[in-house]
PDB file of N, CA and C in Angstrom:
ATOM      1  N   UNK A   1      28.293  15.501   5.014  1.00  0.00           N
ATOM      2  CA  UNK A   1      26.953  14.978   5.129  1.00  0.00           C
ATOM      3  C   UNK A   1      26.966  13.703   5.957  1.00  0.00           C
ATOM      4  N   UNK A   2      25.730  13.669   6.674  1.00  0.00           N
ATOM      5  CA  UNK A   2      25.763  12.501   7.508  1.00  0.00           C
ATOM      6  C   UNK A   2      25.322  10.737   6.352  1.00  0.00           C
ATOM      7  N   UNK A   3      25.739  10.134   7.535  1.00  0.00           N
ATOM      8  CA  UNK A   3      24.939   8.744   6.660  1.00  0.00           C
ATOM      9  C   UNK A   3      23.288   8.164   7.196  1.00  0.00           C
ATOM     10  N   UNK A   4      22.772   7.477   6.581  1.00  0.00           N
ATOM     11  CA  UNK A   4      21.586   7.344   6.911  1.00  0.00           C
ATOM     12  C   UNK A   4      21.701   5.835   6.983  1.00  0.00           C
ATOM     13  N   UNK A   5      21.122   5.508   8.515  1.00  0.00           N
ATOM     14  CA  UNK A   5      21.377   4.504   9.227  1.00  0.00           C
ATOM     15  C   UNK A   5      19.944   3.801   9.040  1.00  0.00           C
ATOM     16  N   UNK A   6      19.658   2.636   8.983  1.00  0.00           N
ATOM     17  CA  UNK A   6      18.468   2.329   8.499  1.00  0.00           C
ATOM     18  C   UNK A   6      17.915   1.309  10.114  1.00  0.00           C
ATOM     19  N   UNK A   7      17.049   1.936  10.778  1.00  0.00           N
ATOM     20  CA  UNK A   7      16.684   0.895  11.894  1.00  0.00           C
ATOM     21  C   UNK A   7      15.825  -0.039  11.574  1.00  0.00           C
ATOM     22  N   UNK A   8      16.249  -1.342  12.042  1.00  0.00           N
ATOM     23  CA  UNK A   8      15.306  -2.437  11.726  1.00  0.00           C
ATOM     24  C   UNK A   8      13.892  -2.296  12.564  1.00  0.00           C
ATOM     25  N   UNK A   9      12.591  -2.699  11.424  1.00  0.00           N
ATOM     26  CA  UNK A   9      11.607  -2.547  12.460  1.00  0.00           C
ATOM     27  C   UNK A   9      10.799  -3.476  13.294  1.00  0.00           C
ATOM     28  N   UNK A  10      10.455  -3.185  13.787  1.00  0.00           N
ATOM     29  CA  UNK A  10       9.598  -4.006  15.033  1.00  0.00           C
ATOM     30  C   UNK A  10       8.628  -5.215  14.200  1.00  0.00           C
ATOM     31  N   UNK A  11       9.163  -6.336  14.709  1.00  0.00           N
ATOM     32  CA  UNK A  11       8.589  -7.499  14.200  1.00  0.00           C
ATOM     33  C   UNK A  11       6.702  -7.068  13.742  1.00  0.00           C
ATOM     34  N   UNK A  12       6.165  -7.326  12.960  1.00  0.00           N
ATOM     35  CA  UNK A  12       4.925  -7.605  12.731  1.00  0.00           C
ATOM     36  C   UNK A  12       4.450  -5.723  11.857  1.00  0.00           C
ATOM     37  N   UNK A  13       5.407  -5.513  11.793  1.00  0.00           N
ATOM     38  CA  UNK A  13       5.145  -4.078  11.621  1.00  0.00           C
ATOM     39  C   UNK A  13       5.472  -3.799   9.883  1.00  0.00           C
ATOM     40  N   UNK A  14       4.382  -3.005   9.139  1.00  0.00           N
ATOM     41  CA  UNK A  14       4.255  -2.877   8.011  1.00  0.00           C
ATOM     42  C   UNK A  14       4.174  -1.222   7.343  1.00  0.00           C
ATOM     43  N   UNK A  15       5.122  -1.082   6.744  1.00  0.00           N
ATOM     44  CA  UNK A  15       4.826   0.365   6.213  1.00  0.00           C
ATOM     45  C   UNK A  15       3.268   0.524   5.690  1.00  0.00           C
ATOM     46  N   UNK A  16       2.585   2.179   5.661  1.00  0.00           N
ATOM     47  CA  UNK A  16       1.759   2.404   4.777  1.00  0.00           C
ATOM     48  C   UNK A  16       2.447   2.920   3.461  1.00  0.00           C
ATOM     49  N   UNK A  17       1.830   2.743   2.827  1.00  0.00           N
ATOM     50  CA  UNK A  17       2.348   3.359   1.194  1.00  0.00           C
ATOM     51  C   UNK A  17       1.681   4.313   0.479  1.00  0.00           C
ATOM     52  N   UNK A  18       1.975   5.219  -0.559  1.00  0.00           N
ATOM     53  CA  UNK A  18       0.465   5.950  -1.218  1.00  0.00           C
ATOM     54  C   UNK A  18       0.592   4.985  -1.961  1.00  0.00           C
ATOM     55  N   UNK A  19      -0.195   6.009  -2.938  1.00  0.00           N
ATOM     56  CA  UNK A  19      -0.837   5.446  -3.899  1.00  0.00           C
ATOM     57  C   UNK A  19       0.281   4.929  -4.918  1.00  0.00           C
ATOM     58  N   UNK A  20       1.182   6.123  -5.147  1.00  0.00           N
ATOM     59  CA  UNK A  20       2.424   5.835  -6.092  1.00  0.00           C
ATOM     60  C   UNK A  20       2.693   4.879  -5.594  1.00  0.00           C
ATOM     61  N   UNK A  21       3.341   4.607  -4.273  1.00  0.00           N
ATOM     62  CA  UNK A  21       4.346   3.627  -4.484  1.00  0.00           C
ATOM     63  C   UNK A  21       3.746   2.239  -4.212  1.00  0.00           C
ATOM     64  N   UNK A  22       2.348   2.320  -4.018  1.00  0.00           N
ATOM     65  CA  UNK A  22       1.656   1.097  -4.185  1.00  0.00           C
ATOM     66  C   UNK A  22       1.560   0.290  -5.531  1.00  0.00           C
ATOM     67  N   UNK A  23       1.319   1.230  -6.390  1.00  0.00           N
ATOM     68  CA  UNK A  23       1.477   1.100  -8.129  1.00  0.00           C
ATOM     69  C   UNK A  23       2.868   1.012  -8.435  1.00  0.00           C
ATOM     70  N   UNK A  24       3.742   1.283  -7.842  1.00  0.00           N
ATOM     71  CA  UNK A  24       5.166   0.992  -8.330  1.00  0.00           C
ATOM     72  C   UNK A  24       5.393  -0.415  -7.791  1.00  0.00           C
ATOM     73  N   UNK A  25       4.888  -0.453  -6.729  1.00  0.00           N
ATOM     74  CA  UNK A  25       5.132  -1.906  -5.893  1.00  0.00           C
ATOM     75  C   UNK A  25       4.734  -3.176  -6.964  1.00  0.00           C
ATOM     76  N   UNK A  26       3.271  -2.715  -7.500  1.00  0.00           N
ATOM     77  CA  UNK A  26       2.472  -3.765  -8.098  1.00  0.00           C
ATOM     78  C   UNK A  26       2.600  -3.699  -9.872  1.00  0.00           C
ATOM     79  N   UNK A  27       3.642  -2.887 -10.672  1.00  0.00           N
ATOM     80  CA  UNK A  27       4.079  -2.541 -11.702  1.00  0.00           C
ATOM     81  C   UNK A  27       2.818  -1.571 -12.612  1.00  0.00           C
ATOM     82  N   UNK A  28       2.167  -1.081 -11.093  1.00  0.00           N
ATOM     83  CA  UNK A  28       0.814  -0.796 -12.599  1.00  0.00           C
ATOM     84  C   UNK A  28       0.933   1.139 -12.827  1.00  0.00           C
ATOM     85  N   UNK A  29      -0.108   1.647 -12.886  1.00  0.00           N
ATOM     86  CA  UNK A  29      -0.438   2.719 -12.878  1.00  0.00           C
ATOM     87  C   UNK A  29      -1.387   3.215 -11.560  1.00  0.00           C
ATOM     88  N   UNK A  30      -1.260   4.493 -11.196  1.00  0.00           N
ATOM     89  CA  UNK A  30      -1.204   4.969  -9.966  1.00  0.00           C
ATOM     90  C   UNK A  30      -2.893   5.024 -10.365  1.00  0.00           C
ATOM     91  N   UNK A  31      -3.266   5.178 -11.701  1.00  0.00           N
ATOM     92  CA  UNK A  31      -5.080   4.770 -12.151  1.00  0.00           C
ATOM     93  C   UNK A  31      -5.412   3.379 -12.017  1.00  0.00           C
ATOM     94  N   UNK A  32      -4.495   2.243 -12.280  1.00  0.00           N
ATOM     95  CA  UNK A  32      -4.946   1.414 -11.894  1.00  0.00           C
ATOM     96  C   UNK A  32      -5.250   0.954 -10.389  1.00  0.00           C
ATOM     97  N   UNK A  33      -4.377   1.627  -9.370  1.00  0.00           N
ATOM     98  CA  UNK A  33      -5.122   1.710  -8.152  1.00  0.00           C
ATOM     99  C   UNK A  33      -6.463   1.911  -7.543  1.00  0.00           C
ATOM    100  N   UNK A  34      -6.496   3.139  -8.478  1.00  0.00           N
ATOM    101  CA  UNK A  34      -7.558   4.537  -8.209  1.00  0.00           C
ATOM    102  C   UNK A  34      -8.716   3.216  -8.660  1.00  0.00           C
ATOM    103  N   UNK A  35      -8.958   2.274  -9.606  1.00  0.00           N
ATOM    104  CA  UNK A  35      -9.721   1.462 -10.592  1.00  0.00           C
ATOM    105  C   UNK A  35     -10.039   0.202  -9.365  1.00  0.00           C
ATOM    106  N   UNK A  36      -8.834  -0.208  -8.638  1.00  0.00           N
ATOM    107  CA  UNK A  36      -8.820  -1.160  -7.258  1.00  0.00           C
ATOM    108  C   UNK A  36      -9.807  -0.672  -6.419  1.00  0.00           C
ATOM    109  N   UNK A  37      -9.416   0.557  -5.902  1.00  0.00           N
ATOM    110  CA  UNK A  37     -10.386   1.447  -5.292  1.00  0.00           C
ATOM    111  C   UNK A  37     -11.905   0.894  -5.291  1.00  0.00           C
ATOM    112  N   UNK A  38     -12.067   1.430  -6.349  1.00  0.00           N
ATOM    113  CA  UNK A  38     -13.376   1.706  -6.476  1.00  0.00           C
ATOM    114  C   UNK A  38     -14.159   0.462  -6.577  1.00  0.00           C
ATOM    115  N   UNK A  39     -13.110  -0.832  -6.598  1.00  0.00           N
ATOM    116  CA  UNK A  39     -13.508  -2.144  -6.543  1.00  0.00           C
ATOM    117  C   UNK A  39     -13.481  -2.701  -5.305  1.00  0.00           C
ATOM    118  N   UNK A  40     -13.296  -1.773  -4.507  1.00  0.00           N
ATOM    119  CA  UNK A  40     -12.981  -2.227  -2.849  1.00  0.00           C
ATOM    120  C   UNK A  40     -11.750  -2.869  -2.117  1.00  0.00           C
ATOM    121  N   UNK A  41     -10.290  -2.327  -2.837  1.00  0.00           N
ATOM    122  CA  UNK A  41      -9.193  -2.583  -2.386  1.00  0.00           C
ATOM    123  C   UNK A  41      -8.722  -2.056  -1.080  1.00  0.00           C
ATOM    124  N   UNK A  42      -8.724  -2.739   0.070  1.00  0.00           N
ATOM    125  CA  UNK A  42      -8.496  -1.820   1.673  1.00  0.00           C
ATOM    126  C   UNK A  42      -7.340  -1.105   1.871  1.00  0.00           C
ATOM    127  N   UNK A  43      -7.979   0.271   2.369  1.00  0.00           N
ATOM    128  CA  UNK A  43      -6.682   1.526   2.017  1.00  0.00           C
ATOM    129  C   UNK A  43      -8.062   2.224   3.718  1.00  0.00           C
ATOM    130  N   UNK A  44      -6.723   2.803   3.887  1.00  0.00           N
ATOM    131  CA  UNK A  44      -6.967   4.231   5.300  1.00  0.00           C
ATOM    132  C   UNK A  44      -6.621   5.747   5.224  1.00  0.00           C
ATOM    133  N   UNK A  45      -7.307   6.344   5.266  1.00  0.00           N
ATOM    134  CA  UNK A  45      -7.199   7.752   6.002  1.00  0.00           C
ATOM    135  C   UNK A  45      -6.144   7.672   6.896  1.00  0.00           C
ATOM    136  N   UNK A  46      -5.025   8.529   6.596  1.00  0.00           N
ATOM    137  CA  UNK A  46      -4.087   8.492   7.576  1.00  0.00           C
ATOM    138  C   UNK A  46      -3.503  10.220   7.312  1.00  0.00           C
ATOM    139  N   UNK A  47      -3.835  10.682   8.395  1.00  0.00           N
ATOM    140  CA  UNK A  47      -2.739  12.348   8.376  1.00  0.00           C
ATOM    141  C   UNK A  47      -3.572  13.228   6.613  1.00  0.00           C
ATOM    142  N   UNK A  48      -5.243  12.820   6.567  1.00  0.00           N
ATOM    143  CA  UNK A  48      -5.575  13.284   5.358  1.00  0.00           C
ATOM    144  C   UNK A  48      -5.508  12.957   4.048  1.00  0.00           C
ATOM    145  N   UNK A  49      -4.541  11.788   4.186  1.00  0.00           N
ATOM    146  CA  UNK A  49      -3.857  11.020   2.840  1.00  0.00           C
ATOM    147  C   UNK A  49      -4.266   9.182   2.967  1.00  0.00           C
ATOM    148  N   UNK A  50      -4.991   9.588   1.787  1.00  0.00           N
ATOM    149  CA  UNK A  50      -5.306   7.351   1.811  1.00  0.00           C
ATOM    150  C   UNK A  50      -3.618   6.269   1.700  1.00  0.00           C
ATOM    151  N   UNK A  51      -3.750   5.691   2.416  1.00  0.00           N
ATOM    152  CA  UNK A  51      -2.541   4.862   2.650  1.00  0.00           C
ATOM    153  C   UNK A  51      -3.476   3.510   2.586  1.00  0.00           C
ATOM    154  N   UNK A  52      -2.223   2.547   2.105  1.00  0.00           N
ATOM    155  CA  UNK A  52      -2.636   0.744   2.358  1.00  0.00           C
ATOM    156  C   UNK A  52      -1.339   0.424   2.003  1.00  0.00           C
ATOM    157  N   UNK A  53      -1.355  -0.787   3.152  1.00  0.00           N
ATOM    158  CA  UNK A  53      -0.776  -1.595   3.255  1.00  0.00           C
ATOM    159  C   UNK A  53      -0.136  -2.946   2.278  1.00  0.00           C
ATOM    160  N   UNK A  54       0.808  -3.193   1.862  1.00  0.00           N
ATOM    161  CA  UNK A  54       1.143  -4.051   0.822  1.00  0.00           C
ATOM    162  C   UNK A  54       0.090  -5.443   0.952  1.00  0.00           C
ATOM    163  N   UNK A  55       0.440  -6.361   2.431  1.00  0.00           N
ATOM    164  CA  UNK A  55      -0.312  -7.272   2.572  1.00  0.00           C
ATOM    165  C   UNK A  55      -1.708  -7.383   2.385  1.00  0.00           C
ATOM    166  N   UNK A  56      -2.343  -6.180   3.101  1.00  0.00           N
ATOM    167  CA  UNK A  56      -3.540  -6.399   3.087  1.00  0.00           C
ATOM    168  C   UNK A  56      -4.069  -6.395   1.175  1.00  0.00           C
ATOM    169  N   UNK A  57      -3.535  -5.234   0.709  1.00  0.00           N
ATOM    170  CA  UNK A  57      -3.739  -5.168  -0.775  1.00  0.00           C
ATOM    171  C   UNK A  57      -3.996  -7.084  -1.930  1.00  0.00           C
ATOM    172  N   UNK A  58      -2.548  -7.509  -1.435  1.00  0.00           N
ATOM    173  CA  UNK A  58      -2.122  -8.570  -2.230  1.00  0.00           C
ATOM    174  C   UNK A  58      -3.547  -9.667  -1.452  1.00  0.00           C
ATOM    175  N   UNK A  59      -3.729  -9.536  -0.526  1.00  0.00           N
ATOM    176  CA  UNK A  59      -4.610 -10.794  -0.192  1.00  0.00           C
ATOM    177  C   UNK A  59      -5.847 -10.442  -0.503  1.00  0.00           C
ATOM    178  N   UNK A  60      -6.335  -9.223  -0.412  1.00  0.00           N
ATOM    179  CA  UNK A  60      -7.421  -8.583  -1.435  1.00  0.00           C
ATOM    180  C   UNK A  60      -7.808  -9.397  -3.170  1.00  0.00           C
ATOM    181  N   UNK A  61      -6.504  -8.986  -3.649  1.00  0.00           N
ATOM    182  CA  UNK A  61      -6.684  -9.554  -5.003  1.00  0.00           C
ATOM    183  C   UNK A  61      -6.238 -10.726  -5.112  1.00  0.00           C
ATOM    184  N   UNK A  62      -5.709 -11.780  -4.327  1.00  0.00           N
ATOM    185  CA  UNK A  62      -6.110 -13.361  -4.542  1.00  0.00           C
ATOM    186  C   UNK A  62      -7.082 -13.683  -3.975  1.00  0.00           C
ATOM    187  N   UNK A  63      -8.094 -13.309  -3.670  1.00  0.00           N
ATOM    188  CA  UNK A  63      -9.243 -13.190  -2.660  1.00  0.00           C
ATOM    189  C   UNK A  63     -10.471 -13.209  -3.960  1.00  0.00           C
ATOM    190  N   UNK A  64      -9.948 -12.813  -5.176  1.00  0.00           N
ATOM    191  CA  UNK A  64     -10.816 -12.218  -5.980  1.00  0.00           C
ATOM    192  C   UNK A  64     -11.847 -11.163  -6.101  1.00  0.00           C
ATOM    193  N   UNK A  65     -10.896  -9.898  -5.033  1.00  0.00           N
ATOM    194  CA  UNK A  65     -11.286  -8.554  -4.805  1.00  0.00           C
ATOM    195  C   UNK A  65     -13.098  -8.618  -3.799  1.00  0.00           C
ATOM    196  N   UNK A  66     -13.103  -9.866  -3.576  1.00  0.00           N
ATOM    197  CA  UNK A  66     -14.092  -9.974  -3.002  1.00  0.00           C
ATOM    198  C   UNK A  66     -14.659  -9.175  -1.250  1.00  0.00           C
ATOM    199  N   UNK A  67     -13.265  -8.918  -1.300  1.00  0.00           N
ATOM    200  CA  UNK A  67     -13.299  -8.542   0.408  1.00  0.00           C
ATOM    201  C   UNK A  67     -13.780  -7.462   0.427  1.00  0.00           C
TER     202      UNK A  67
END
């Protein structure tokens, strides 16, 4: 089996995440997202599947979900 080489990425550049691993990121439940959501936490349509970004998320909720 081969090894898996990990390339560093391009300065300024941010994974999307689902939903899981957004809730794994933030220790909660993949409902407590779904609950962000609907409170106006910024997430995208990407390839049919909602994706967001870690940063944008976290500045959302010190923002006081206001955004």
């Amino acid at each position: 089996m081969g090894e898996v080489v990990r390339l560093p990425r391009r300065p300024g550049s941010e994974p999307w995440l689902s939903k899981r691993q957004l809730a794994a990121y933030f220790g909660f439940s993949t409902r407590w997202v779904e609950l962000r959501m609907r409170e106006g936490m910024p997430s995208e349509f990407i390839g049919g599947r909602r994706r967001f970004r870690v940063t944008e998320c976290e500045e959302w909720l010190l923002k006081g979900r206001s955004a």
